[in-house]
PDB file of N, CA and C in Angstrom:
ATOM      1  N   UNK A   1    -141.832-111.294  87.923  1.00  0.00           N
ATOM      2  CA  UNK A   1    -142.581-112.362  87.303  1.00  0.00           C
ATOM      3  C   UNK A   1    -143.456-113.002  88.380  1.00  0.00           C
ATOM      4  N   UNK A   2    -144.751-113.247  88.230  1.00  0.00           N
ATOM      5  CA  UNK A   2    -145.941-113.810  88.984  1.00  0.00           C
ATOM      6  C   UNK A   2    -146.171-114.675  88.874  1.00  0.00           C
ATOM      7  N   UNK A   3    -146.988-115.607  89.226  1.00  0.00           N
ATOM      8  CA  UNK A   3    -147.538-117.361  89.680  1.00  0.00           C
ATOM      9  C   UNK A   3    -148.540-116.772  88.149  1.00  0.00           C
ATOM     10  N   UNK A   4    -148.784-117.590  87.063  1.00  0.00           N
ATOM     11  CA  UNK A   4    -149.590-117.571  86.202  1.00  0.00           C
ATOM     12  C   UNK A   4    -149.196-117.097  84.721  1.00  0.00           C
ATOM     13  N   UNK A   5    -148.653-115.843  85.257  1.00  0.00           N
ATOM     14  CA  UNK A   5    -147.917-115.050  83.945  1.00  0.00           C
ATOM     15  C   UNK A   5    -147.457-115.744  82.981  1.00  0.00           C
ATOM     16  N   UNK A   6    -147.832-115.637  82.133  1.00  0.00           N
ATOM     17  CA  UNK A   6    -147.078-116.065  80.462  1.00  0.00           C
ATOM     18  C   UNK A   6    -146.204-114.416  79.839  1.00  0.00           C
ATOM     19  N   UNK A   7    -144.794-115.280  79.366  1.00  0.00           N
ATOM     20  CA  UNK A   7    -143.840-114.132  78.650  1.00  0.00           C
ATOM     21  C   UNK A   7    -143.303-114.984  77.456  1.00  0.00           C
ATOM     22  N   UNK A   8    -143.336-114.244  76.308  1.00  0.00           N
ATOM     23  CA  UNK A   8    -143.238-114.653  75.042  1.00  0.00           C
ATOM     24  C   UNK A   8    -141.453-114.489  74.401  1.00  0.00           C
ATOM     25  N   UNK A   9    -140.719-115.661  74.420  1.00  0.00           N
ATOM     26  CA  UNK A   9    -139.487-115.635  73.806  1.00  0.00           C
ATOM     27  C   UNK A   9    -139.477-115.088  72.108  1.00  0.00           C
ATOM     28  N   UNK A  10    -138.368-114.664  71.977  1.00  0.00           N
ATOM     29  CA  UNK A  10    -138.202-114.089  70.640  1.00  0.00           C
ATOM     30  C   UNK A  10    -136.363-114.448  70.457  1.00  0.00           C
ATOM     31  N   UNK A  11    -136.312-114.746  68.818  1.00  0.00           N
ATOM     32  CA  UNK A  11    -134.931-115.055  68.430  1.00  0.00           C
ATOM     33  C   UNK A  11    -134.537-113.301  68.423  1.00  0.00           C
ATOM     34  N   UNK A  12    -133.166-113.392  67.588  1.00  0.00           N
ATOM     35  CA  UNK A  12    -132.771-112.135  67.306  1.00  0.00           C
ATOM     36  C   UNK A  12    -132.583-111.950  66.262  1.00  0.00           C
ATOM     37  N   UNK A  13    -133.961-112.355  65.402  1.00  0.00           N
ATOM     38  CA  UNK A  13    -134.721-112.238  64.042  1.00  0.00           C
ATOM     39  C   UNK A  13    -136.266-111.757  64.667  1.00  0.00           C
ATOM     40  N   UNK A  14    -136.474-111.535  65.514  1.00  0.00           N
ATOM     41  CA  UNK A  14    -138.008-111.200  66.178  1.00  0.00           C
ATOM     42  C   UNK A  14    -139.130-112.459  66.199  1.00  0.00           C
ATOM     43  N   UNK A  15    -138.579-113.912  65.625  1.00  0.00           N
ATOM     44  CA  UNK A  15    -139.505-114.393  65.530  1.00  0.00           C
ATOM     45  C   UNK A  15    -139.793-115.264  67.052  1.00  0.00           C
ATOM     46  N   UNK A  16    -140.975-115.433  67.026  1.00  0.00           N
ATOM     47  CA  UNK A  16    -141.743-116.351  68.850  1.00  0.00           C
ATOM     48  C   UNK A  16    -141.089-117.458  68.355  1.00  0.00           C
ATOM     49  N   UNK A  17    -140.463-117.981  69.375  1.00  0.00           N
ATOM     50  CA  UNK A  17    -139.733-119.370  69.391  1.00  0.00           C
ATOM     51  C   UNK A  17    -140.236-120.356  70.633  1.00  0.00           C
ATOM     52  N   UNK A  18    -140.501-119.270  71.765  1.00  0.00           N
ATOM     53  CA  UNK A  18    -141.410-120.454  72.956  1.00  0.00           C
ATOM     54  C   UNK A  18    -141.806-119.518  73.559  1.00  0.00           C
ATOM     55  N   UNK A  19    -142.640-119.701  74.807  1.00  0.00           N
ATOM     56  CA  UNK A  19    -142.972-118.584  75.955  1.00  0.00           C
ATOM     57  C   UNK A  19    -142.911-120.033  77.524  1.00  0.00           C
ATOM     58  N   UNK A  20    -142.612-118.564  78.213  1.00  0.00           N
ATOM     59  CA  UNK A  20    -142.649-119.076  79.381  1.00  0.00           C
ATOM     60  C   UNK A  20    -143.546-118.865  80.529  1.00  0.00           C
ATOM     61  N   UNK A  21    -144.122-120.115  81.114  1.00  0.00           N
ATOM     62  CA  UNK A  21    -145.696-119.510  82.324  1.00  0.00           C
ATOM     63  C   UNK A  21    -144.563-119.360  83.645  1.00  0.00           C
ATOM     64  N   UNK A  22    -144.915-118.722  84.355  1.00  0.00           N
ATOM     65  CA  UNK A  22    -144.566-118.728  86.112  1.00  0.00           C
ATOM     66  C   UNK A  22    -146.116-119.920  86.964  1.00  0.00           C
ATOM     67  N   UNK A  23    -144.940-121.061  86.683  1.00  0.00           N
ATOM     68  CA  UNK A  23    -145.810-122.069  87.612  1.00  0.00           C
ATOM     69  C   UNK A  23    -146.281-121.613  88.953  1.00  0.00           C
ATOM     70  N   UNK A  24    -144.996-121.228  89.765  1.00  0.00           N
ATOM     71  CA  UNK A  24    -145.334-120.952  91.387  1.00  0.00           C
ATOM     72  C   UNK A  24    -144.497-120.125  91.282  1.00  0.00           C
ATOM     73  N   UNK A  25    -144.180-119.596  92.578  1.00  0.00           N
ATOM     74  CA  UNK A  25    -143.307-118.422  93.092  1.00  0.00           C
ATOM     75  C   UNK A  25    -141.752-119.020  92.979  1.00  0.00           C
ATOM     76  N   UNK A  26    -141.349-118.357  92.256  1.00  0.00           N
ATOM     77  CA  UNK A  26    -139.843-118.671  91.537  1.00  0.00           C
ATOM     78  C   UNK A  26    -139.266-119.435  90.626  1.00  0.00           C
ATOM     79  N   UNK A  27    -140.468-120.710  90.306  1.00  0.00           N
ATOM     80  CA  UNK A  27    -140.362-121.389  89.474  1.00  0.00           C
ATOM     81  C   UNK A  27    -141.083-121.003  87.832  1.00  0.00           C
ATOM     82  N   UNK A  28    -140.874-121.782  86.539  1.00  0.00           N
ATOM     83  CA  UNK A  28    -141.127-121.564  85.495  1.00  0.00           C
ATOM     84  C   UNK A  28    -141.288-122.722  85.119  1.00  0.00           C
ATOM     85  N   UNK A  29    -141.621-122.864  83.772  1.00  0.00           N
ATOM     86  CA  UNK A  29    -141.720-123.716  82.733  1.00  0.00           C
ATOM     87  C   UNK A  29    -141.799-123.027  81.406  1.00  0.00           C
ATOM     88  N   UNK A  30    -141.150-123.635  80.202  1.00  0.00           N
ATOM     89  CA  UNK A  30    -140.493-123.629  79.387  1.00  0.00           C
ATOM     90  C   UNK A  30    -141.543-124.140  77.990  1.00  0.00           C
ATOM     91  N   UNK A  31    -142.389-123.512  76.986  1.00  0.00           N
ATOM     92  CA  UNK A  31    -142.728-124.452  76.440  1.00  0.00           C
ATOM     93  C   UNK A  31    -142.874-123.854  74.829  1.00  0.00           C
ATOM     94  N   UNK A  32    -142.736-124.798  73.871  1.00  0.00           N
ATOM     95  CA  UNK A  32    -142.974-124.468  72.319  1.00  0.00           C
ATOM     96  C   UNK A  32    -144.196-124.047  71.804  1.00  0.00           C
ATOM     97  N   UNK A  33    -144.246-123.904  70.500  1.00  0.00           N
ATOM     98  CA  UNK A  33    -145.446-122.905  70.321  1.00  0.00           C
ATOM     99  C   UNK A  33    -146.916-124.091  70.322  1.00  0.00           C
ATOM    100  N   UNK A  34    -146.493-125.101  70.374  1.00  0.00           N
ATOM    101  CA  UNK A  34    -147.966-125.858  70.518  1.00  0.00           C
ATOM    102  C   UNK A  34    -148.051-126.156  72.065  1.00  0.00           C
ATOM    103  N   UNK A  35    -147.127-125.749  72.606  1.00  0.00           N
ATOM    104  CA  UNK A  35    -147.526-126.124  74.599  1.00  0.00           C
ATOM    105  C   UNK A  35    -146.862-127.139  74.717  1.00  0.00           C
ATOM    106  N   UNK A  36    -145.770-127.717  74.154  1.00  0.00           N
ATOM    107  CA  UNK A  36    -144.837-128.921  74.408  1.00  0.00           C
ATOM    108  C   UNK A  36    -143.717-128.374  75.731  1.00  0.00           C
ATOM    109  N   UNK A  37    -143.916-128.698  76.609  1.00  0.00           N
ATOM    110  CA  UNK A  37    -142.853-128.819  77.403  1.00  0.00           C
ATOM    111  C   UNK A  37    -141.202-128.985  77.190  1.00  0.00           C
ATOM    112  N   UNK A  38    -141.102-127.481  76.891  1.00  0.00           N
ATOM    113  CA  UNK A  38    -139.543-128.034  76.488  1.00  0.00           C
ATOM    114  C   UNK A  38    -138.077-127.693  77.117  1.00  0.00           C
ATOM    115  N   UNK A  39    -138.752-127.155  78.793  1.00  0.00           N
ATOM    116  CA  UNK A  39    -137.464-126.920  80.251  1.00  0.00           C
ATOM    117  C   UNK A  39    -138.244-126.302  80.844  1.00  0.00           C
ATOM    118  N   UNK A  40    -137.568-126.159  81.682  1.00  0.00           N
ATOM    119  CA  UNK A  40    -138.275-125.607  82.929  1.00  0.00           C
ATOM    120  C   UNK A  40    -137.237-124.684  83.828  1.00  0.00           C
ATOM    121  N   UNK A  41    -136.860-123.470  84.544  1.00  0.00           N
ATOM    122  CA  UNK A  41    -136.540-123.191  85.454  1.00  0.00           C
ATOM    123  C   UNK A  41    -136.764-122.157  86.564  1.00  0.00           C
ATOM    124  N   UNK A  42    -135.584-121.500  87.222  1.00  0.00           N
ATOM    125  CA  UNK A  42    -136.044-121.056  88.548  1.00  0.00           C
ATOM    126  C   UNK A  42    -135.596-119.315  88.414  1.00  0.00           C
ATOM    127  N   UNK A  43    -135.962-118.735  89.267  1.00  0.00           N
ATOM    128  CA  UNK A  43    -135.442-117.294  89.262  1.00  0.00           C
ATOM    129  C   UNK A  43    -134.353-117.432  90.559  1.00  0.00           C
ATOM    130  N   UNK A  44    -133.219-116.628  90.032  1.00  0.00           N
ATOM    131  CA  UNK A  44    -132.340-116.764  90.680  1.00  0.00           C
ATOM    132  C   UNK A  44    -131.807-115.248  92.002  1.00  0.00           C
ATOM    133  N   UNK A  45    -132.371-114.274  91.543  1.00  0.00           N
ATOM    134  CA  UNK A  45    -133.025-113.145  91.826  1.00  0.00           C
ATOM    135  C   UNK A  45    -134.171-112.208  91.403  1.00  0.00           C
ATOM    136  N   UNK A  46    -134.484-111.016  91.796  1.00  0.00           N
ATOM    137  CA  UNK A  46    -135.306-110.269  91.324  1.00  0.00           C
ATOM    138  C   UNK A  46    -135.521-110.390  89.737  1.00  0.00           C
ATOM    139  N   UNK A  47    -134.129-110.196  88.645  1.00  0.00           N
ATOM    140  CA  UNK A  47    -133.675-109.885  87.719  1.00  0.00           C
ATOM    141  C   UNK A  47    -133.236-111.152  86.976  1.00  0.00           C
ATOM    142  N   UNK A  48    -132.821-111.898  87.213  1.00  0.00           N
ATOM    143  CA  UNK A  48    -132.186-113.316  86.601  1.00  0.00           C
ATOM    144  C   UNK A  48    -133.157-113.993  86.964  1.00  0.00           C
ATOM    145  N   UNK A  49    -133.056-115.397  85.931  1.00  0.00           N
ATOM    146  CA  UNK A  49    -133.785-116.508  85.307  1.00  0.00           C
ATOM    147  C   UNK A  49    -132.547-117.143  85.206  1.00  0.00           C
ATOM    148  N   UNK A  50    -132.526-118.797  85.559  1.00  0.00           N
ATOM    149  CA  UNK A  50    -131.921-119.816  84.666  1.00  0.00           C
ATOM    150  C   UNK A  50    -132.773-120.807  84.022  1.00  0.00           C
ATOM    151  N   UNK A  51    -132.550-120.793  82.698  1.00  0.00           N
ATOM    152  CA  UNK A  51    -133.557-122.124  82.350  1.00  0.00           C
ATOM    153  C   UNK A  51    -132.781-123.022  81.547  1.00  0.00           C
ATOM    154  N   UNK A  52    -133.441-124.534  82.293  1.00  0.00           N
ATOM    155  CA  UNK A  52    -132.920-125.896  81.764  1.00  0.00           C
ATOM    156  C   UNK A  52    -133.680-127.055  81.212  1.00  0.00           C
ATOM    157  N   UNK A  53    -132.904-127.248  80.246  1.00  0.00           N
ATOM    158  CA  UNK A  53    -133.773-128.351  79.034  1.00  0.00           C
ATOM    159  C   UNK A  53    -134.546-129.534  80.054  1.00  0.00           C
ATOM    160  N   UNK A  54    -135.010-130.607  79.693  1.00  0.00           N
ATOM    161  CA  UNK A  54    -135.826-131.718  80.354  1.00  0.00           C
ATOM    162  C   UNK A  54    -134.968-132.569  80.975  1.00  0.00           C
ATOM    163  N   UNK A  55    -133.500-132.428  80.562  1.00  0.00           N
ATOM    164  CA  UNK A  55    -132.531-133.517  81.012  1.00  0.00           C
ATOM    165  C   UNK A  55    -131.634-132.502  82.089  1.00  0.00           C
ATOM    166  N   UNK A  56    -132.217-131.587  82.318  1.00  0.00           N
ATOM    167  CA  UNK A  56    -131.671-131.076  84.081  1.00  0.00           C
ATOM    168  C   UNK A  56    -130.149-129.390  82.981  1.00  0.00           C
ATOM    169  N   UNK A  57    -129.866-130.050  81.867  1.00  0.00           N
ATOM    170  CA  UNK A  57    -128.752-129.185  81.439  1.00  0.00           C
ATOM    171  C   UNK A  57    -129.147-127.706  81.483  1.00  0.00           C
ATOM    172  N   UNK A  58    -128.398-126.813  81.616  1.00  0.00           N
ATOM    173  CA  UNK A  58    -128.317-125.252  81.847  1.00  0.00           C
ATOM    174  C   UNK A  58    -128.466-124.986  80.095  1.00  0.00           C
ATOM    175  N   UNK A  59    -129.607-124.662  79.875  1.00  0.00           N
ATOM    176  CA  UNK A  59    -129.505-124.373  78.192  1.00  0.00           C
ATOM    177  C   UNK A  59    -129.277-122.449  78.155  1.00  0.00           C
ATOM    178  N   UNK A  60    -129.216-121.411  78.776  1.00  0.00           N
ATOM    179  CA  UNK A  60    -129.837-120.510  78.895  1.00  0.00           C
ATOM    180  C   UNK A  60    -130.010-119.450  80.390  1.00  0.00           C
ATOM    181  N   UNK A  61    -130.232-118.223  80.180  1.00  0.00           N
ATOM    182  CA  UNK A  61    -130.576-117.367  81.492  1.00  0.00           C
ATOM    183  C   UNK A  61    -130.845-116.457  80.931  1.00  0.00           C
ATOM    184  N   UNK A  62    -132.189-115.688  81.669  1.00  0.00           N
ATOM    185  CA  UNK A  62    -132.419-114.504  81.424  1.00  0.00           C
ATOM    186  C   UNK A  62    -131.995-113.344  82.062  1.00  0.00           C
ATOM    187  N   UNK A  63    -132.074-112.559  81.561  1.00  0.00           N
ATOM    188  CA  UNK A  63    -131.778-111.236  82.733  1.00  0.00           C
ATOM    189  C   UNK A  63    -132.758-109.855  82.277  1.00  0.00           C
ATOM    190  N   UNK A  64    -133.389-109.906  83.660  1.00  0.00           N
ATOM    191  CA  UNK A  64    -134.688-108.324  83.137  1.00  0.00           C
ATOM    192  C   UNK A  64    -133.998-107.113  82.874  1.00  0.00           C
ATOM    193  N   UNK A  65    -134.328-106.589  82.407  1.00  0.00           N
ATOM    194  CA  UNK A  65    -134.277-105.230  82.055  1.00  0.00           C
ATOM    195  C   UNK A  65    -135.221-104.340  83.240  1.00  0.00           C
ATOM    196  N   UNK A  66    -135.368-103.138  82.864  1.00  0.00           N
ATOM    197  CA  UNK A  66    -136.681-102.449  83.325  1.00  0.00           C
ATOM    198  C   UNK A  66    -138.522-102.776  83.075  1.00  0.00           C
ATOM    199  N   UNK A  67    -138.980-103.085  83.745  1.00  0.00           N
ATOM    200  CA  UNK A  67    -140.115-103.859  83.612  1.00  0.00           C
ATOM    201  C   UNK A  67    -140.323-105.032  83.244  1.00  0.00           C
ATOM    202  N   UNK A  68    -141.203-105.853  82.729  1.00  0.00           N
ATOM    203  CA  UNK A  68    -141.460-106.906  82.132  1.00  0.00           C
ATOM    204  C   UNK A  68    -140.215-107.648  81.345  1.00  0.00           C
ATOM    205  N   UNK A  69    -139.831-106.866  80.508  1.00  0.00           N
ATOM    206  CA  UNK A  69    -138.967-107.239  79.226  1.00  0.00           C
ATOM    207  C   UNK A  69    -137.446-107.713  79.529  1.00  0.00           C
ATOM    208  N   UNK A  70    -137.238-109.223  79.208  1.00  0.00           N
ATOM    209  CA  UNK A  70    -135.808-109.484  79.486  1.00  0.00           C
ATOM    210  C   UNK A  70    -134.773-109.861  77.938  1.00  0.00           C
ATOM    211  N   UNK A  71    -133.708-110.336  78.461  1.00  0.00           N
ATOM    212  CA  UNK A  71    -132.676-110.687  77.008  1.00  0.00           C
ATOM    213  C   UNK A  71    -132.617-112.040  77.517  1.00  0.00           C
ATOM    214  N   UNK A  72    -132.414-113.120  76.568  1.00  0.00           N
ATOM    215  CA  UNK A  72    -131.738-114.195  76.913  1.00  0.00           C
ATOM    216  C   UNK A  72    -130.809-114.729  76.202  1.00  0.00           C
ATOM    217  N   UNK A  73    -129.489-115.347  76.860  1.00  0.00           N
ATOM    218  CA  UNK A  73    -127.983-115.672  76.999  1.00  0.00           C
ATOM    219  C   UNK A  73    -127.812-116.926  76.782  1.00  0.00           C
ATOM    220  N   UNK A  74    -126.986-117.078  75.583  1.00  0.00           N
ATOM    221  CA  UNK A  74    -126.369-119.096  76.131  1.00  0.00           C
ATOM    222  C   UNK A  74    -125.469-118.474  76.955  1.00  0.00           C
ATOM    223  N   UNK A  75    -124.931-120.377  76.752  1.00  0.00           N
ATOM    224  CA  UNK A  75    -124.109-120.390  78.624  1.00  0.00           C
ATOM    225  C   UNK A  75    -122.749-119.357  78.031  1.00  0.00           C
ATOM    226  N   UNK A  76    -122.843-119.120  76.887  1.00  0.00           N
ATOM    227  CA  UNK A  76    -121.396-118.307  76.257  1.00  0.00           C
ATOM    228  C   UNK A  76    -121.469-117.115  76.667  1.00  0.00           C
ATOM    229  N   UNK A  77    -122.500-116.454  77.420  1.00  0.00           N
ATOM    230  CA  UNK A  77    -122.954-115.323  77.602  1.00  0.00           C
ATOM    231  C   UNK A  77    -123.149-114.476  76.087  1.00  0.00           C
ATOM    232  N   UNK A  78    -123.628-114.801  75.230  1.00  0.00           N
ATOM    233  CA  UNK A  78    -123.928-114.370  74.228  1.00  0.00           C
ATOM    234  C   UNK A  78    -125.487-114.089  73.421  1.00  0.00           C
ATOM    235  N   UNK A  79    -126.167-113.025  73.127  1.00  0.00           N
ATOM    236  CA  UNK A  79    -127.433-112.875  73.211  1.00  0.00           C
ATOM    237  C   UNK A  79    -128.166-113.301  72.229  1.00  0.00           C
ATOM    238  N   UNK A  80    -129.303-114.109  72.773  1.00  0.00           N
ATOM    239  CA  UNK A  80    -129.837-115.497  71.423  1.00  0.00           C
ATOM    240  C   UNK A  80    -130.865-115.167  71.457  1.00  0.00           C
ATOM    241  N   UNK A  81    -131.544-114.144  72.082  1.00  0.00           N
ATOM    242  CA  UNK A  81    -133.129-113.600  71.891  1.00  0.00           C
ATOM    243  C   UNK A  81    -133.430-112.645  72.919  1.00  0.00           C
ATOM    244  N   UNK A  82    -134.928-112.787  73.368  1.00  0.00           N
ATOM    245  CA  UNK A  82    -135.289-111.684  74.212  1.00  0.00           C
ATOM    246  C   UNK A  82    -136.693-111.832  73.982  1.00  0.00           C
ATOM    247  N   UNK A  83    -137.288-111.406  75.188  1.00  0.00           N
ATOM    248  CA  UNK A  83    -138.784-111.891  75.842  1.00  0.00           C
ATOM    249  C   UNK A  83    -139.723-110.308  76.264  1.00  0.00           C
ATOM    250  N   UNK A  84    -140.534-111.041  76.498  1.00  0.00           N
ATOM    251  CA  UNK A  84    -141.563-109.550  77.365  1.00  0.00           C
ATOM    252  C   UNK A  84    -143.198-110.525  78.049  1.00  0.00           C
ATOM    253  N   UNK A  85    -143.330-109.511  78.662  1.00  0.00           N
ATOM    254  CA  UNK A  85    -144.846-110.338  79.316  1.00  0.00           C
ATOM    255  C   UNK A  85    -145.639-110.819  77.945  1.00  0.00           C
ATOM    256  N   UNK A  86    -146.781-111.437  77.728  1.00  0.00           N
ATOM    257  CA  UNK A  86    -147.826-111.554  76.714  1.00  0.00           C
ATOM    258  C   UNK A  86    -148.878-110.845  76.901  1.00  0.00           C
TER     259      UNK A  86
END
């Protein structure tokens, strides 16, 4: 993931629920389909993402796959959607 990049969240009904930009190098932001700010977080390696709501809480983590395309996890480790570049 790159400084700029936008990647598009999906439920596990296929529908866009938010996407995420790469602010700077390791960081993210989090936002709804009108551009509302709704968390923000960090990459934790190559492969992992954690992202957290506005009040600092762990809502979430991603984890890449091969290329672009990741899954994302509540904290139950249980799979609540899944993303890819835009």
């Amino acid at each position: 993931m790159k400084t700029g990049e936008r990647y598009n969240n999906y439920d596990m009904d296929g529908d866009f629920v938010s996407y995420i930009r790469m602010i700077e190098d390791q960081k993210l932001n989090v936002y709804d389909q009108e551009g509302n700010q709704l968390g923000y977080g960090k990459m934790i390696d190559k492969h992992r993402f954690n992202i957290y709501n506005m009040d600092g809480n762990l809502t979430s983590h991603g984890i890449r796959k091969d290329g672009p395309a990741y899954n994302l996890f509540d904290n139950d480790g249980d799979q609540i959607g899944y993303g890819n570049q835009a």
